[in-house]
N, C-alpha and C. Protein backbone atom coordinates (compact mmCIF):
# COMPACT_ATOMS: atom_id res chain seq x y z
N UNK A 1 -31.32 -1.83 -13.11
CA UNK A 1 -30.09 -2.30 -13.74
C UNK A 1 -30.43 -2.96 -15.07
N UNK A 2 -29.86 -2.72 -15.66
CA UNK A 2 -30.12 -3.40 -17.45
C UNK A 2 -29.48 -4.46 -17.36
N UNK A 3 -29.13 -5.34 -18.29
CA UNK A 3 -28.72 -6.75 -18.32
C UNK A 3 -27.16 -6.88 -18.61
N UNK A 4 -26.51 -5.75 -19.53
CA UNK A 4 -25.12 -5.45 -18.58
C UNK A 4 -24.64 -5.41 -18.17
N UNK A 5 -25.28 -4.21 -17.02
CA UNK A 5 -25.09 -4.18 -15.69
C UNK A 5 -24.57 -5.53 -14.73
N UNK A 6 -25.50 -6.42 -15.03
CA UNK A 6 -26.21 -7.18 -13.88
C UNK A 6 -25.13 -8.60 -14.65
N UNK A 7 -24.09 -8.49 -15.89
CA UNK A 7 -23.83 -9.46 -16.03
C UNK A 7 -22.24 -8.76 -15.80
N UNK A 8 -21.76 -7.94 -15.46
CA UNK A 8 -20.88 -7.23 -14.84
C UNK A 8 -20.51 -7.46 -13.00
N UNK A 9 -21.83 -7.55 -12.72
CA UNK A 9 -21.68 -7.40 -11.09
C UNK A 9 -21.38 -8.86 -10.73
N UNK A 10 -21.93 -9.88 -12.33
CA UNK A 10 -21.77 -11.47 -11.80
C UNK A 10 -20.89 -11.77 -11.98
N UNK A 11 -19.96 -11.33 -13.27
CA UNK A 11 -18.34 -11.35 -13.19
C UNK A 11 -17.58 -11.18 -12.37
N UNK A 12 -18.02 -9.90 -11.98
CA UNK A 12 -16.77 -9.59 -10.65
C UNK A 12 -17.13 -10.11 -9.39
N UNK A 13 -18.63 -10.85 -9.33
CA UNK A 13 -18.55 -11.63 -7.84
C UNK A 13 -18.32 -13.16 -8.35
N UNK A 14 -18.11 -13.45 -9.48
CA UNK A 14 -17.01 -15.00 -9.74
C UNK A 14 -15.95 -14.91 -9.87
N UNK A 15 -15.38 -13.70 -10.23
CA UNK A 15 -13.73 -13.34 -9.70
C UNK A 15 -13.31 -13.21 -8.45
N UNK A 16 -13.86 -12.44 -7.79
CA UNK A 16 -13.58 -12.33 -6.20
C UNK A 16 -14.26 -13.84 -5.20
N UNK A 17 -14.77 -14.78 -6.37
CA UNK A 17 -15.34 -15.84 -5.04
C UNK A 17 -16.27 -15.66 -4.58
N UNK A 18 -17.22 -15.07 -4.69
CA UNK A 18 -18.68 -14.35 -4.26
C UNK A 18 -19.94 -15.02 -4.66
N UNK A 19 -19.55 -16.17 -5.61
CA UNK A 19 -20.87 -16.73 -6.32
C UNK A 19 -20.94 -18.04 -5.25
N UNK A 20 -22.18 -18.53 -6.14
CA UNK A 20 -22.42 -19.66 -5.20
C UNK A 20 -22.34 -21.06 -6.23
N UNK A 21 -21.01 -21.24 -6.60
CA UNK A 21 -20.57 -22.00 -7.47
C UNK A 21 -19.87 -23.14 -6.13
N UNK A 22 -20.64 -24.74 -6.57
CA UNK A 22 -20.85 -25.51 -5.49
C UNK A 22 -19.24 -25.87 -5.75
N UNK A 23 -18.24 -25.91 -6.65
CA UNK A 23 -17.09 -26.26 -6.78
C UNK A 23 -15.82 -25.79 -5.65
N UNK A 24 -16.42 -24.28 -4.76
CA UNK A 24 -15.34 -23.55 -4.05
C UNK A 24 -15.21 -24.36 -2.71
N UNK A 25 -13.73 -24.54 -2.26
CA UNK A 25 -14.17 -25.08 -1.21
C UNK A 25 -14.43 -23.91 -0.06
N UNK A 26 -14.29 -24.15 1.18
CA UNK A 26 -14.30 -23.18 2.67
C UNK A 26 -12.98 -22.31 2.00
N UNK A 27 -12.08 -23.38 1.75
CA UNK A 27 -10.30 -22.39 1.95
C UNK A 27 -10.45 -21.18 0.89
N UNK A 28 -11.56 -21.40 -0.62
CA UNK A 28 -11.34 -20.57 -1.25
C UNK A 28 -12.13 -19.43 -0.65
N UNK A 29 -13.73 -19.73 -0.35
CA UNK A 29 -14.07 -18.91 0.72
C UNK A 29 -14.11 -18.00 1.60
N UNK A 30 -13.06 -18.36 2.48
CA UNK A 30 -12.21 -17.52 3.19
C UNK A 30 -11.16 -16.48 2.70
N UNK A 31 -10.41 -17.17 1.62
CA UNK A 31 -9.46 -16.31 1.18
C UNK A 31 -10.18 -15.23 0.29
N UNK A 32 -11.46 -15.73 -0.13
CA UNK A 32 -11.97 -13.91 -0.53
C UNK A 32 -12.61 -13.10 0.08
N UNK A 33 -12.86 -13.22 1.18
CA UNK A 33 -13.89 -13.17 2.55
C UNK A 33 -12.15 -12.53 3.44
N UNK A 34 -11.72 -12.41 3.54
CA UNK A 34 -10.03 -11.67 4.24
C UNK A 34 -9.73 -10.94 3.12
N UNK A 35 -9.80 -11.33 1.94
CA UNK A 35 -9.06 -10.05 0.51
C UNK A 35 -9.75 -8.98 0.70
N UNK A 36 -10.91 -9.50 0.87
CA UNK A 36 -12.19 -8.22 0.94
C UNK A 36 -12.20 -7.58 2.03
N UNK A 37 -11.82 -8.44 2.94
CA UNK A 37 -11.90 -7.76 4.53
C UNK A 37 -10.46 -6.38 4.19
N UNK A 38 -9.76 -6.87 4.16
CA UNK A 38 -8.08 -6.53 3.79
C UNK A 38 -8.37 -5.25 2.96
N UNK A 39 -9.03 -5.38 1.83
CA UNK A 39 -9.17 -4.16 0.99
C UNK A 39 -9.46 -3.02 1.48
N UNK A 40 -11.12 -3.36 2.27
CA UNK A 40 -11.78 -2.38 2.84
C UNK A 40 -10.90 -1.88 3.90
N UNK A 41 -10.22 -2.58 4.80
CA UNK A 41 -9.59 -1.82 5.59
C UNK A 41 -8.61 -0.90 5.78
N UNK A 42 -7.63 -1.59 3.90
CA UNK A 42 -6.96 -0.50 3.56
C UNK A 42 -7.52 0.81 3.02
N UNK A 43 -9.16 0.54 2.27
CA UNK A 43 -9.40 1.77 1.50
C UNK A 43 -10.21 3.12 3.03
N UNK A 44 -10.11 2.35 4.31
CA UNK A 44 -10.98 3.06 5.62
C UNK A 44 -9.76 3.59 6.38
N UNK A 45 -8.79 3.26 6.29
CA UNK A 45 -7.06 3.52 6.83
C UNK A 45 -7.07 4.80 6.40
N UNK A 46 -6.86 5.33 4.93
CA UNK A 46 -6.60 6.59 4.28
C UNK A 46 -7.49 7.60 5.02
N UNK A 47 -8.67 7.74 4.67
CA UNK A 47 -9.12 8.96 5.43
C UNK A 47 -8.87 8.78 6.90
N UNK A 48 -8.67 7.94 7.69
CA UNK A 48 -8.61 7.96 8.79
C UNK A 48 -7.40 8.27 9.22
N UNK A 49 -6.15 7.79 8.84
CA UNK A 49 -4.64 8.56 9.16
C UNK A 49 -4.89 10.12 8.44
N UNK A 50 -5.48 10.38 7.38
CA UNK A 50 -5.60 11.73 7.33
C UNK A 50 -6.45 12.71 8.21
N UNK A 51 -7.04 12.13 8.98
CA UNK A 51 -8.09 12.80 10.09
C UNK A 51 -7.29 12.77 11.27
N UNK A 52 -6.75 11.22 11.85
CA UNK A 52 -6.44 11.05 12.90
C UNK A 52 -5.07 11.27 13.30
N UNK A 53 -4.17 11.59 12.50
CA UNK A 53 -2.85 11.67 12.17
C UNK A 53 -2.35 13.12 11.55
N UNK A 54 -2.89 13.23 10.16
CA UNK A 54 -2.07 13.98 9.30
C UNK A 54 -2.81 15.72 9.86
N UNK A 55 -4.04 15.60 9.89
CA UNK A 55 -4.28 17.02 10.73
C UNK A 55 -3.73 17.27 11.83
N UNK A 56 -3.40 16.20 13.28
CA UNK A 56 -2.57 17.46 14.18
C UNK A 56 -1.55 17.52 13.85
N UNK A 57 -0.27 16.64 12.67
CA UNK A 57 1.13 16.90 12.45
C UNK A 57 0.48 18.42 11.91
N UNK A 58 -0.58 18.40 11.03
CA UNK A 58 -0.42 19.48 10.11
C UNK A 58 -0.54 21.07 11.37
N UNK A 59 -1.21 21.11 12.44
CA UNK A 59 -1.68 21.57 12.99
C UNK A 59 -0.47 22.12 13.96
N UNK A 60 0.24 21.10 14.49
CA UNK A 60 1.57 21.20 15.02
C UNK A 60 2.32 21.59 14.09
N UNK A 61 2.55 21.29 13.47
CA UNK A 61 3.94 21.93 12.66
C UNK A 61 3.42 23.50 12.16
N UNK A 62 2.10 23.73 11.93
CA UNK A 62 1.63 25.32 11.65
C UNK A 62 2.11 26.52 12.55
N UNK A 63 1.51 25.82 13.83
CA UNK A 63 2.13 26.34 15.27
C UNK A 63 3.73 26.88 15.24
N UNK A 64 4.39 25.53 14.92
CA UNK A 64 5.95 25.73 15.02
C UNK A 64 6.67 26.89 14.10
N UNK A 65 6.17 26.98 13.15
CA UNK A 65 6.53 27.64 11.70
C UNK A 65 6.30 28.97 12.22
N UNK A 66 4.76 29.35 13.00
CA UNK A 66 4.37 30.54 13.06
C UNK A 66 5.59 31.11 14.51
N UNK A 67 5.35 29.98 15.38
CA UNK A 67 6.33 30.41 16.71
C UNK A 67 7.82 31.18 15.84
N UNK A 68 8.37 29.87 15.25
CA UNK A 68 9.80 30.80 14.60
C UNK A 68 9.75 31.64 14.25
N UNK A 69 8.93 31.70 12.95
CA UNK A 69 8.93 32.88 12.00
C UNK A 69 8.62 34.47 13.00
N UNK A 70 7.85 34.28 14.24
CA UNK A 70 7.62 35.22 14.78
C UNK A 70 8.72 35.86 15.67
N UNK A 71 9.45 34.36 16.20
CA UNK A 71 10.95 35.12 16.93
C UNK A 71 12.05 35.68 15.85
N UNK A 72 11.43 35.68 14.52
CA UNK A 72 12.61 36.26 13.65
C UNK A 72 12.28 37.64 13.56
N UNK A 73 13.29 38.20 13.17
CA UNK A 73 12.85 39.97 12.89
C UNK A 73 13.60 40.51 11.64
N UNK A 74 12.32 40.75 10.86
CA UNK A 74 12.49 41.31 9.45
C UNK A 74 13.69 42.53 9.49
N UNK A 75 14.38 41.93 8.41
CA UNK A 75 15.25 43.76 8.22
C UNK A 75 15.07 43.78 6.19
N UNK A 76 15.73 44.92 6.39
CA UNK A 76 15.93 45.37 4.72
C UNK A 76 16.85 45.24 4.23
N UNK A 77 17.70 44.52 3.46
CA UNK A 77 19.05 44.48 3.11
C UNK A 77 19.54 44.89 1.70
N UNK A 78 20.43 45.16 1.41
CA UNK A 78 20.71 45.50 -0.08
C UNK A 78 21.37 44.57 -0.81
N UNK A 79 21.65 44.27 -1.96
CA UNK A 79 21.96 43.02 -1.90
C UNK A 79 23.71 43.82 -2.85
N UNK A 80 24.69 43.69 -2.21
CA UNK A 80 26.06 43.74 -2.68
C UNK A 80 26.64 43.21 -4.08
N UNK A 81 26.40 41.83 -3.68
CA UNK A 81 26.89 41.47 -4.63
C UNK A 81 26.44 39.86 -5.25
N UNK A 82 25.88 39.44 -6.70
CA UNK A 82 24.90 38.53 -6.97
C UNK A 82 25.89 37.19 -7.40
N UNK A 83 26.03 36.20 -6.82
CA UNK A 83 26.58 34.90 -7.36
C UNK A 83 25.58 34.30 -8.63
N UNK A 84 26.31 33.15 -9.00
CA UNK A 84 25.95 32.41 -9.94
C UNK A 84 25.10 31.10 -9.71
N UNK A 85 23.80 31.43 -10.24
CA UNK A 85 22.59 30.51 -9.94
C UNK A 85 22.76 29.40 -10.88
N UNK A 86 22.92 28.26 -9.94
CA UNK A 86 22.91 26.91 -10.33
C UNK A 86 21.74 26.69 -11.07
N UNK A 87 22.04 25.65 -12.21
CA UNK A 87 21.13 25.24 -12.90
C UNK A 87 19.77 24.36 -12.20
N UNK A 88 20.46 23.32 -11.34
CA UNK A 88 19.46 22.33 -10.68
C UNK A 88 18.42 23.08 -9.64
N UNK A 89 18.36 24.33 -9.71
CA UNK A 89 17.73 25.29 -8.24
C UNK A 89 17.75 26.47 -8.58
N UNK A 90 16.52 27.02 -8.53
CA UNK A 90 16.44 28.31 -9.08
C UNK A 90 16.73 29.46 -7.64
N UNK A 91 17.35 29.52 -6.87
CA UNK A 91 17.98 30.07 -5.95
C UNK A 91 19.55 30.60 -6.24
N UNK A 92 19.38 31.88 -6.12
CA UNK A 92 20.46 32.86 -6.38
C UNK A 92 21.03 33.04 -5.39
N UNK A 93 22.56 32.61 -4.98
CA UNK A 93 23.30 33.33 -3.85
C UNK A 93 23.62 34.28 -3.98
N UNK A 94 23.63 35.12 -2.65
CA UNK A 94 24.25 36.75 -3.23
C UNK A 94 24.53 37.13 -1.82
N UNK A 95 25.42 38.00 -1.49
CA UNK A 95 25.85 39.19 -0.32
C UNK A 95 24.84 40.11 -0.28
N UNK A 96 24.45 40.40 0.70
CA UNK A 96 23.76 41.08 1.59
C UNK A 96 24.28 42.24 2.64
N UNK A 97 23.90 43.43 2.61
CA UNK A 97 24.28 44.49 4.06
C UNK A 97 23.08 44.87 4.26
N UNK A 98 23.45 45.13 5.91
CA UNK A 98 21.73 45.48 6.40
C UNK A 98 22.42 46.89 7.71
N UNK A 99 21.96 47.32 8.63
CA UNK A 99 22.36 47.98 9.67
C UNK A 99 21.25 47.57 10.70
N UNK A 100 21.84 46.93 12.06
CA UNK A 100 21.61 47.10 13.03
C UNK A 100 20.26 48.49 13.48
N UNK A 101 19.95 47.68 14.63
CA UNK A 101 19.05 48.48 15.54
C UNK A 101 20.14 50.15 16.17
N UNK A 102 21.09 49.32 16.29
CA UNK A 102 22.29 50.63 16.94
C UNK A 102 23.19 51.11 15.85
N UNK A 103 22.66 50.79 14.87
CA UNK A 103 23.23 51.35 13.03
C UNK A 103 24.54 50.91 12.28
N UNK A 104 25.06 49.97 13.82
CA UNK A 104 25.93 48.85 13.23
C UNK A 104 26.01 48.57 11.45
N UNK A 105 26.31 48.58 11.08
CA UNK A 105 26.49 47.41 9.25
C UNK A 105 27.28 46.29 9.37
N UNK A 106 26.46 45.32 9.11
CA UNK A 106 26.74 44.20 8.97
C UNK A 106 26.23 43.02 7.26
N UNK A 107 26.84 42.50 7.43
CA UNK A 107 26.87 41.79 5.91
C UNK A 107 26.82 40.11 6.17
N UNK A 108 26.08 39.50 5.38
CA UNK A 108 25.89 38.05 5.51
C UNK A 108 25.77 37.66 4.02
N UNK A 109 25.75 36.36 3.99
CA UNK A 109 25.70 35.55 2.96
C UNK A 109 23.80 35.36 2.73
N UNK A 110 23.05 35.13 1.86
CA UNK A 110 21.63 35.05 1.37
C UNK A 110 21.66 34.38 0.44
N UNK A 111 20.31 33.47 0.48
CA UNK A 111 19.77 32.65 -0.88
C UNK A 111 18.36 33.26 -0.98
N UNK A 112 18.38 34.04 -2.27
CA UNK A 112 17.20 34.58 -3.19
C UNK A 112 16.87 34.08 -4.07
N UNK A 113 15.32 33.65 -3.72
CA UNK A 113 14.42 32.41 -4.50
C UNK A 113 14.27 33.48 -5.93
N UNK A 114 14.73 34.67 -6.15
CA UNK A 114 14.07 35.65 -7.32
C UNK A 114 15.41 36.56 -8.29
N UNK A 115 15.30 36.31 -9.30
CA UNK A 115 16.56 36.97 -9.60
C UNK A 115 16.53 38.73 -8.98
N UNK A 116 17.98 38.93 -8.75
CA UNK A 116 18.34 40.37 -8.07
C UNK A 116 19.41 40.52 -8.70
N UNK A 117 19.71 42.47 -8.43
CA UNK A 117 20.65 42.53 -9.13
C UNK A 117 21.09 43.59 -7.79
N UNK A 118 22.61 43.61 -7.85
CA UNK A 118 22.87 44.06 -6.72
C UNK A 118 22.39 45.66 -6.72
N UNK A 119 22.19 46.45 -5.79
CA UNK A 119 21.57 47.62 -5.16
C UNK A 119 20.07 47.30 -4.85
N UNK A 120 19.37 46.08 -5.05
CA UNK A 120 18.38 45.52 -4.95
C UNK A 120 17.95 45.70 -3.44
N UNK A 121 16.60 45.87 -2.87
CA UNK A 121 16.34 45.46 -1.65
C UNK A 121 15.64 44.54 -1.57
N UNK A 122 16.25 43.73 -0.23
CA UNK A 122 15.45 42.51 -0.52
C UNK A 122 15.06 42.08 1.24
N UNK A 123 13.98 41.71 1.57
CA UNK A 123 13.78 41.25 3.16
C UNK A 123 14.43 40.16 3.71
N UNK A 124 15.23 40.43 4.50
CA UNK A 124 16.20 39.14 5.10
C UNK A 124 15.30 38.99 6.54
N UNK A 125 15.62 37.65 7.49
CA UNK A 125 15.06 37.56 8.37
C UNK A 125 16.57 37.23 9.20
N UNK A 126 16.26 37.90 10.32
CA UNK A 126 17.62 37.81 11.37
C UNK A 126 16.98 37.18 13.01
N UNK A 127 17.81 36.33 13.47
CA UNK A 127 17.34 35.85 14.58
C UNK A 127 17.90 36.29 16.13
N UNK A 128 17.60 36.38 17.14
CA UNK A 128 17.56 37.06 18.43
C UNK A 128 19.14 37.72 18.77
N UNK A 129 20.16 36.73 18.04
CA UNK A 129 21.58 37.04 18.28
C UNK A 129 21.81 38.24 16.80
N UNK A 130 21.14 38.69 16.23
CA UNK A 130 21.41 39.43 15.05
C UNK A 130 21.88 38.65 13.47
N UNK A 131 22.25 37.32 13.65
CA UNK A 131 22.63 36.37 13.26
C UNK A 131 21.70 36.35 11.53
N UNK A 132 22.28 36.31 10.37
CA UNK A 132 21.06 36.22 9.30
C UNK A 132 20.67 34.50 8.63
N UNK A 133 19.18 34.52 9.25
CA UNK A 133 18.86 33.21 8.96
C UNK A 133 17.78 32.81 7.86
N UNK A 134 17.70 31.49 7.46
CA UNK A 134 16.07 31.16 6.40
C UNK A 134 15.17 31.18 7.24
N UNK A 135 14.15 31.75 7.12
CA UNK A 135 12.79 31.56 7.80
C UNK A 135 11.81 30.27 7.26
N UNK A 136 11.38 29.67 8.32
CA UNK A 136 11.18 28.29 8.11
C UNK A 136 10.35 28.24 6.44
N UNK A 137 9.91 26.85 5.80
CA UNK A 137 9.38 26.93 4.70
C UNK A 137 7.77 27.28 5.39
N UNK A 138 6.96 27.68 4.28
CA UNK A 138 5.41 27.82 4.57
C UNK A 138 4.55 26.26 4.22
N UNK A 139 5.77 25.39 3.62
CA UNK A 139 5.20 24.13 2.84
C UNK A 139 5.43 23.33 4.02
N UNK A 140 6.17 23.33 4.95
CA UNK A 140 6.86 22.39 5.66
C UNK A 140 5.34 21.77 6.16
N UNK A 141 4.50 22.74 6.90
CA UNK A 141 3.29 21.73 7.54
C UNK A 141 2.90 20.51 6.85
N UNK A 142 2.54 21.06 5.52
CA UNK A 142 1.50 20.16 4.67
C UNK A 142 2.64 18.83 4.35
N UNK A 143 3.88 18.93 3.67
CA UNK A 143 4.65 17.94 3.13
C UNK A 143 5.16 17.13 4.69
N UNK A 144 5.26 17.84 6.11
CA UNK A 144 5.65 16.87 7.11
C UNK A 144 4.08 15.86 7.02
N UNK A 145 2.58 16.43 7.28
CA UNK A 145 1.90 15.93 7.13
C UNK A 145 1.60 14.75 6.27
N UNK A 146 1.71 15.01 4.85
CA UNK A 146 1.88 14.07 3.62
C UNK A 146 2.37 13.15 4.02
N UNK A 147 4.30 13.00 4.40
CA UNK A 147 5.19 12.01 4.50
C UNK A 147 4.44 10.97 5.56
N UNK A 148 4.25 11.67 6.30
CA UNK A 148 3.77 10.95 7.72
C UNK A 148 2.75 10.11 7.69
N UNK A 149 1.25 10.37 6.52
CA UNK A 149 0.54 9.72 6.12
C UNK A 149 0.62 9.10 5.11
N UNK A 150 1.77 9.52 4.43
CA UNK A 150 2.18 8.08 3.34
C UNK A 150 2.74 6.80 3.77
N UNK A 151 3.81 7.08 4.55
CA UNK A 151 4.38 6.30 5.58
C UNK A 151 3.39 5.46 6.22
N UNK A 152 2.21 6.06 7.10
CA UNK A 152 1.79 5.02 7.63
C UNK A 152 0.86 4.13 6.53
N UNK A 153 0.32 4.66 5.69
CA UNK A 153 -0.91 4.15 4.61
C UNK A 153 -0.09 3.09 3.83
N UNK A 154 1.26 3.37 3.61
CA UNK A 154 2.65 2.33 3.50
C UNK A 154 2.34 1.00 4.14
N UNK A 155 2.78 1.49 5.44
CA UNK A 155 3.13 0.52 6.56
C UNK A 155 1.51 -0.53 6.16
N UNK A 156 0.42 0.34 6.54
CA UNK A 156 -0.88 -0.63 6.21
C UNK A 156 -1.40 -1.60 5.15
N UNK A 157 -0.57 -0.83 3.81
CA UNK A 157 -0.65 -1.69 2.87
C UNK A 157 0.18 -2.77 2.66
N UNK A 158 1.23 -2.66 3.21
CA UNK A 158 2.30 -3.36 3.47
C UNK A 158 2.00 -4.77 4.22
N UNK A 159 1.64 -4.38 5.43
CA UNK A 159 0.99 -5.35 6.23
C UNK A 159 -0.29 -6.38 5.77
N UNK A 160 -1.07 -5.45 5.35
CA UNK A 160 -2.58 -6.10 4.86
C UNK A 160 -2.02 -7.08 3.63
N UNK A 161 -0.92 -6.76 2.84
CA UNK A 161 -0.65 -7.14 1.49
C UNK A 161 0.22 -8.76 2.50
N UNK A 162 1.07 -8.32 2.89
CA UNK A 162 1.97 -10.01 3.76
C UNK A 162 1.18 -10.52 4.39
N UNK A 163 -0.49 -10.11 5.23
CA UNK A 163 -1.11 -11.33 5.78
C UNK A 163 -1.63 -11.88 4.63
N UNK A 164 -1.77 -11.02 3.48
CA UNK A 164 -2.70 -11.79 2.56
C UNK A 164 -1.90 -13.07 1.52
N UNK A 165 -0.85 -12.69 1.82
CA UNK A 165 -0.06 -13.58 0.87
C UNK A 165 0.21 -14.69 2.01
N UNK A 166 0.53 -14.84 3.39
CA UNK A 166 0.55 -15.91 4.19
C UNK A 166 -0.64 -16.30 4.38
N UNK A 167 -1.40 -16.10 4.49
CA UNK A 167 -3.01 -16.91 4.33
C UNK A 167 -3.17 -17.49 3.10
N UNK A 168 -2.61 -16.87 1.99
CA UNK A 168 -2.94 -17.62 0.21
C UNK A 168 -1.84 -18.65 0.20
N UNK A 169 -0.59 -18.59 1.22
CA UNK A 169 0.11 -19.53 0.78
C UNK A 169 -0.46 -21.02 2.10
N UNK A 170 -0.41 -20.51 3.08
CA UNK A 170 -1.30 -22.01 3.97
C UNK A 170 -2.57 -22.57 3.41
N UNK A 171 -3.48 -21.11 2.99
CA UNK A 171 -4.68 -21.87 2.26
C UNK A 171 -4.07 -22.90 0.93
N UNK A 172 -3.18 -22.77 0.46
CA UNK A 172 -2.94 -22.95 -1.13
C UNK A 172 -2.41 -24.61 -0.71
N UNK A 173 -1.51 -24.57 0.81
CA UNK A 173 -1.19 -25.68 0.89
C UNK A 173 -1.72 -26.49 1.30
N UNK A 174 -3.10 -25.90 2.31
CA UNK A 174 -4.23 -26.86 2.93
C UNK A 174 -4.97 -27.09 1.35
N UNK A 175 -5.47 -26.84 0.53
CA UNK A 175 -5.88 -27.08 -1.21
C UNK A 175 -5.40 -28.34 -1.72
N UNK A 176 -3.75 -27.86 -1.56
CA UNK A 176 -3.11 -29.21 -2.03
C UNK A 176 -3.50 -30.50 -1.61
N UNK A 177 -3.38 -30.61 -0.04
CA UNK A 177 -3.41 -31.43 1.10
C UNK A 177 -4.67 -32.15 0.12
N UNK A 178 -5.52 -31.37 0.36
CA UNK A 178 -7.09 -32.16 -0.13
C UNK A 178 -7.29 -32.74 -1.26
N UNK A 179 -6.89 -31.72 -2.10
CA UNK A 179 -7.21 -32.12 -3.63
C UNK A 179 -6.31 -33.59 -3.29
N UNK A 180 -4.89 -33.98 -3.42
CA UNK A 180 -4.33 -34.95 -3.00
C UNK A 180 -5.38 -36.10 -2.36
N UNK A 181 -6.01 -35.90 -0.73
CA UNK A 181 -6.86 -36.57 -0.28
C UNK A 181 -7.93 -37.85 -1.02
N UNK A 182 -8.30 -36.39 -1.84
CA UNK A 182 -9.61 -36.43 -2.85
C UNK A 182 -9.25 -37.52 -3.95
N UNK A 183 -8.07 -37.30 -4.80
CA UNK A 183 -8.10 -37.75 -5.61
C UNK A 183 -7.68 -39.39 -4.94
N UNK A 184 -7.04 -39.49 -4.09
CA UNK A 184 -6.87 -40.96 -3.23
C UNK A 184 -8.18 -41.46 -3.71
N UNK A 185 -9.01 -40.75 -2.54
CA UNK A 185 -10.26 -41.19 -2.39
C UNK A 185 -11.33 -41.57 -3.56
N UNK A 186 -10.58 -40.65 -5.09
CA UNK A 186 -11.41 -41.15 -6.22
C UNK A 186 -10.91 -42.72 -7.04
N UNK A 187 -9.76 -42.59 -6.63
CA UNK A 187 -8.77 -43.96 -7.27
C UNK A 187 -9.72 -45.07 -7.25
N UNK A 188 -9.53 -44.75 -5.50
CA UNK A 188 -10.16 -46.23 -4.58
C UNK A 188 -12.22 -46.20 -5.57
N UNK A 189 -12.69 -45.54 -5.89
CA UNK A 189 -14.11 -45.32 -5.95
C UNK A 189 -14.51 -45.62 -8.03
N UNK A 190 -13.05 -45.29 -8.39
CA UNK A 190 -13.35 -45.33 -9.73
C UNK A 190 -12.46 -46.72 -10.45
N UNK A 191 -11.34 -46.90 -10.05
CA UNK A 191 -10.22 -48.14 -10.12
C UNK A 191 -10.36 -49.18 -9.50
N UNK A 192 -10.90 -49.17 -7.88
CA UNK A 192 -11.35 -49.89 -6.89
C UNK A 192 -9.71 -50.65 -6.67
N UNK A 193 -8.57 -50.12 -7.08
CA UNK A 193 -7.12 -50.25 -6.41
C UNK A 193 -6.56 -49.45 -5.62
N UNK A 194 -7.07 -47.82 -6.02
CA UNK A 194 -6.47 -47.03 -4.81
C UNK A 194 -5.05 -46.70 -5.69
N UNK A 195 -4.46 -46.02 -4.59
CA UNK A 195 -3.34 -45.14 -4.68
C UNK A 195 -2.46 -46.11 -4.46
N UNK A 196 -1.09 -46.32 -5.07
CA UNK A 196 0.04 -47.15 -4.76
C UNK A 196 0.68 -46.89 -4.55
């Protein structure tokens, strides 16, 4: 380490309370000795709700996506007739006809993520009653996953952050208590009257 270095690492251990500056009392002590504790546990939380948590949501919800998507059954549809795509969503409504297994024709309503123009074919997904439905998203695993580990990495920081502020505020008032004490105790030692 060069002398930089080494006057860098002494900064940030007299900021965090880390030196051995005879002025700190226990209370300050402690309160960087829990910040530190507190930190690390928030920065060991993250990979660990992402291991212990966010892989089987992700894992479960893969499952689920594949189960649906598999009870759906692809057809071919033409697309009739094209509505007017909202600005806020690049999703085009449009009419749809398809024919049945028994050559039935039937017609539903569709949202196409792609511009079409009607005589277009486009793959609709239909569910067990013939019924025309969205087939689940392919994103859903990863973003249920995400929420779920933001949420809790939330909740942890959340927590770690309010013990740390109720420990800085009892330490701050046990501080007072003393310094108060102290200075009694200097009155009487330097005035030889004391506190009145």
């Amino acid at each position: 380490m060069n002398a930089g270095s080494v006057d860098i690492v002494r900064r940030t251990c007299r900021r965090v309370g880390l030196d051995r500056n005879p002025m700190r009392r226990r209370e300050d002590r402690w309160q960087s000795g829990v910040g530190i504790l507190l930190a690390v546990l928030v920065l060991v939380t993250v990979p660990l709700v992402a291991v212990l948590i966010g892989r089987p949501i992700y894992d479960a919800e893969t499952r689920a996506v594949q189960q649906e998507t598999a009870r759906l059954h692809r057809v071919d549809a033409t697309v009739t007739e094209v509505g007017k795509t909202p600005l806020y969503a690049p999703i085009t409504p449009v009419k749809v006809s398809w024919r049945d297994a028994d050559g039935t024709a039937r017609s539903g309503d569709y949202h196409s993520n792609v511009l079409v123009e009607v005589g277009a074919i486009v793959p609709v997904r239909l569910d067990a009653t013939g019924r025309l439905v969205e087939p689940p998203s392919p994103a859903r695993p990863m973003s249920r996953a995400v929420l779920t580990c933001a949420a809790v990495v939330a909740a942890t920081v959340i927590a770690c952050a309010g013990g740390y502020l109720v420990l800085r505020c009892g330490l701050d008032r046990r501080r007072a208590r003393l310094w108060e004490t102290e200075w009694a105790a200097a009155g009487l030692t330097w005035g030889g009257r004391g506190a009145n």
